[in-house]
Protein backbone atom coordinates (compact mmCIF):
# COMPACT_ATOMS: atom_id res chain seq x y z
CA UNK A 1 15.08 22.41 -90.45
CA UNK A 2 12.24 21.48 -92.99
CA UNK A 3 14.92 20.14 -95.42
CA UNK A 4 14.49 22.57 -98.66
CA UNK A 5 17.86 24.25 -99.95
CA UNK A 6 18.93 28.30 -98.28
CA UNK A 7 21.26 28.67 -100.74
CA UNK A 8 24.12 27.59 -103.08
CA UNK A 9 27.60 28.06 -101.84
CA UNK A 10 29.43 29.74 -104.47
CA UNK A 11 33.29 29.17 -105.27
CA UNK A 12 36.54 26.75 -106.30
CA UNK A 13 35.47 23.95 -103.92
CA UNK A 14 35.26 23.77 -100.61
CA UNK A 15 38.36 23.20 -98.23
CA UNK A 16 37.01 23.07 -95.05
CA UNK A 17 33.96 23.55 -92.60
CA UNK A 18 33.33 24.09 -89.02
CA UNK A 19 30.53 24.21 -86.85
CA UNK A 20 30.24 27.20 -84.25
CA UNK A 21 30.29 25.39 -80.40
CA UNK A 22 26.89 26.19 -80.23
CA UNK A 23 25.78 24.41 -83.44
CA UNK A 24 23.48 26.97 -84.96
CA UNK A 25 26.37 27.80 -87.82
CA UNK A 26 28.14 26.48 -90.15
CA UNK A 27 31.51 28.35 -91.43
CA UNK A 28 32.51 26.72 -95.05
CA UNK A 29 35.63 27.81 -96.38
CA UNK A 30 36.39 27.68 -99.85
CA UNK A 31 39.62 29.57 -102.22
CA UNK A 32 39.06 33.07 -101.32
CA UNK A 33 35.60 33.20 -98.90
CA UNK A 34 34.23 31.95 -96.11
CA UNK A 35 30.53 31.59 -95.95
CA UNK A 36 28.82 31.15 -92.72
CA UNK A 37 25.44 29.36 -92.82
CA UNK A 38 23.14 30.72 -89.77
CA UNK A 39 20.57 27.64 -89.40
CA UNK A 40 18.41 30.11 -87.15
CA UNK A 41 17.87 32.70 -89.53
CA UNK A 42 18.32 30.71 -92.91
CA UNK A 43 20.62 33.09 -94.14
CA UNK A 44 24.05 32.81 -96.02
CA UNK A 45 26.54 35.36 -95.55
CA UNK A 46 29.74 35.88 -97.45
CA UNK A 47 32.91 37.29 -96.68
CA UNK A 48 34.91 37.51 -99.57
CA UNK A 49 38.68 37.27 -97.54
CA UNK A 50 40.93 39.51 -99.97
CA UNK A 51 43.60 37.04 -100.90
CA UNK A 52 44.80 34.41 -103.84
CA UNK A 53 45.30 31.48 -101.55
CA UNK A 54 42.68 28.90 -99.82
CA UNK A 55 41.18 29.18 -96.53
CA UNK A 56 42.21 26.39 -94.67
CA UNK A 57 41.92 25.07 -91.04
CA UNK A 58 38.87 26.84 -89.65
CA UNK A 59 38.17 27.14 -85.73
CA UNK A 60 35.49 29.01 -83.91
CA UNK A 61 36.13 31.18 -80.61
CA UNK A 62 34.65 29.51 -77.46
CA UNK A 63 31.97 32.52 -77.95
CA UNK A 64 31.28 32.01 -81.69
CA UNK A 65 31.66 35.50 -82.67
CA UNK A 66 34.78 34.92 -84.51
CA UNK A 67 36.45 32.67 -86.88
CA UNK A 68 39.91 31.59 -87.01
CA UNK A 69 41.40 30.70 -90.21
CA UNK A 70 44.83 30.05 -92.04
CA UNK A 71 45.96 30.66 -95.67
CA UNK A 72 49.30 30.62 -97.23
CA UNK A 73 51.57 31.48 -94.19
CA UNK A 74 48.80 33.32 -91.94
CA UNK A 75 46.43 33.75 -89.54
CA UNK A 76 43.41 35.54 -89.47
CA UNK A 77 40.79 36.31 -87.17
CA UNK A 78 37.38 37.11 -88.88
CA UNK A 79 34.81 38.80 -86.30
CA UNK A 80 31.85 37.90 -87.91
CA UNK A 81 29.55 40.21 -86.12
CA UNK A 82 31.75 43.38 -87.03
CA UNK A 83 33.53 41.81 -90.15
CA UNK A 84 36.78 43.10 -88.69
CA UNK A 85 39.87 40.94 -89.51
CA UNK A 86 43.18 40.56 -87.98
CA UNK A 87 45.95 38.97 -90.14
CA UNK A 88 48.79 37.27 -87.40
CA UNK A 89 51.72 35.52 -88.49
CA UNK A 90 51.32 31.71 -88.82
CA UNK A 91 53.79 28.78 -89.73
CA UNK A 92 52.05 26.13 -91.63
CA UNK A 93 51.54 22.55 -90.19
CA UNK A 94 50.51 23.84 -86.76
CA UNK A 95 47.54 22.68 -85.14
CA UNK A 96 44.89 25.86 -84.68
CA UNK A 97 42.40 26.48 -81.92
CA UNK A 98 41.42 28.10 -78.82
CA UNK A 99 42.74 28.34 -75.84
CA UNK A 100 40.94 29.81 -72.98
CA UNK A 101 42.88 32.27 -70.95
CA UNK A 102 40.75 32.42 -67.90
């Protein structure tokens, strides 16, 4: 908001970023975690994701309570408010996203 730094993100680089549909954070994905930058609360959280591959291809849930993420050949679905993750099968080169089922 006023333009001075939260916080240094941490890690190998970072592969990709994603903005929840709401716009108040920011998931940034890097080799083996996925910070998520809440603007409202200027805070940095860090979920260190358990694996030796990179995070790759990050999408939000219509809701922005979880994150949807590949590495190597899976899925996983972070919920960022309980930190519980689900680990799906996942072929590489598909497109990922949402799709609402109402």
């Amino acid at each position: 908001r006023d333009g001075r730094l939260l916080d240094t993100i941490l890690g190998d680089g970072v592969t990709t970023a994603s903005f929840s549909p709401d716009g108040a954070r920011l998931a940034v994905a890097s080799w083996q975690r996925l910070f998520v930058v809440d603007m409202r609360e200027q805070r940095v959280f860090d979920y260190c994701i358990n694996h030796p591959d990179l995070l790759s291809h990050l999408a939000w849930s219509p809701d922005g309570t979880a994150i949807a993420f590949a590495y190597d050949d899976y899925l996983a679905l972070l919920n960022i408010e309980t930190t519980e993750m689900e680990i799906l099968d996942y072929r590489p080169g598909q497109v990922l996203g949402w799709y609402p089922l109402e």
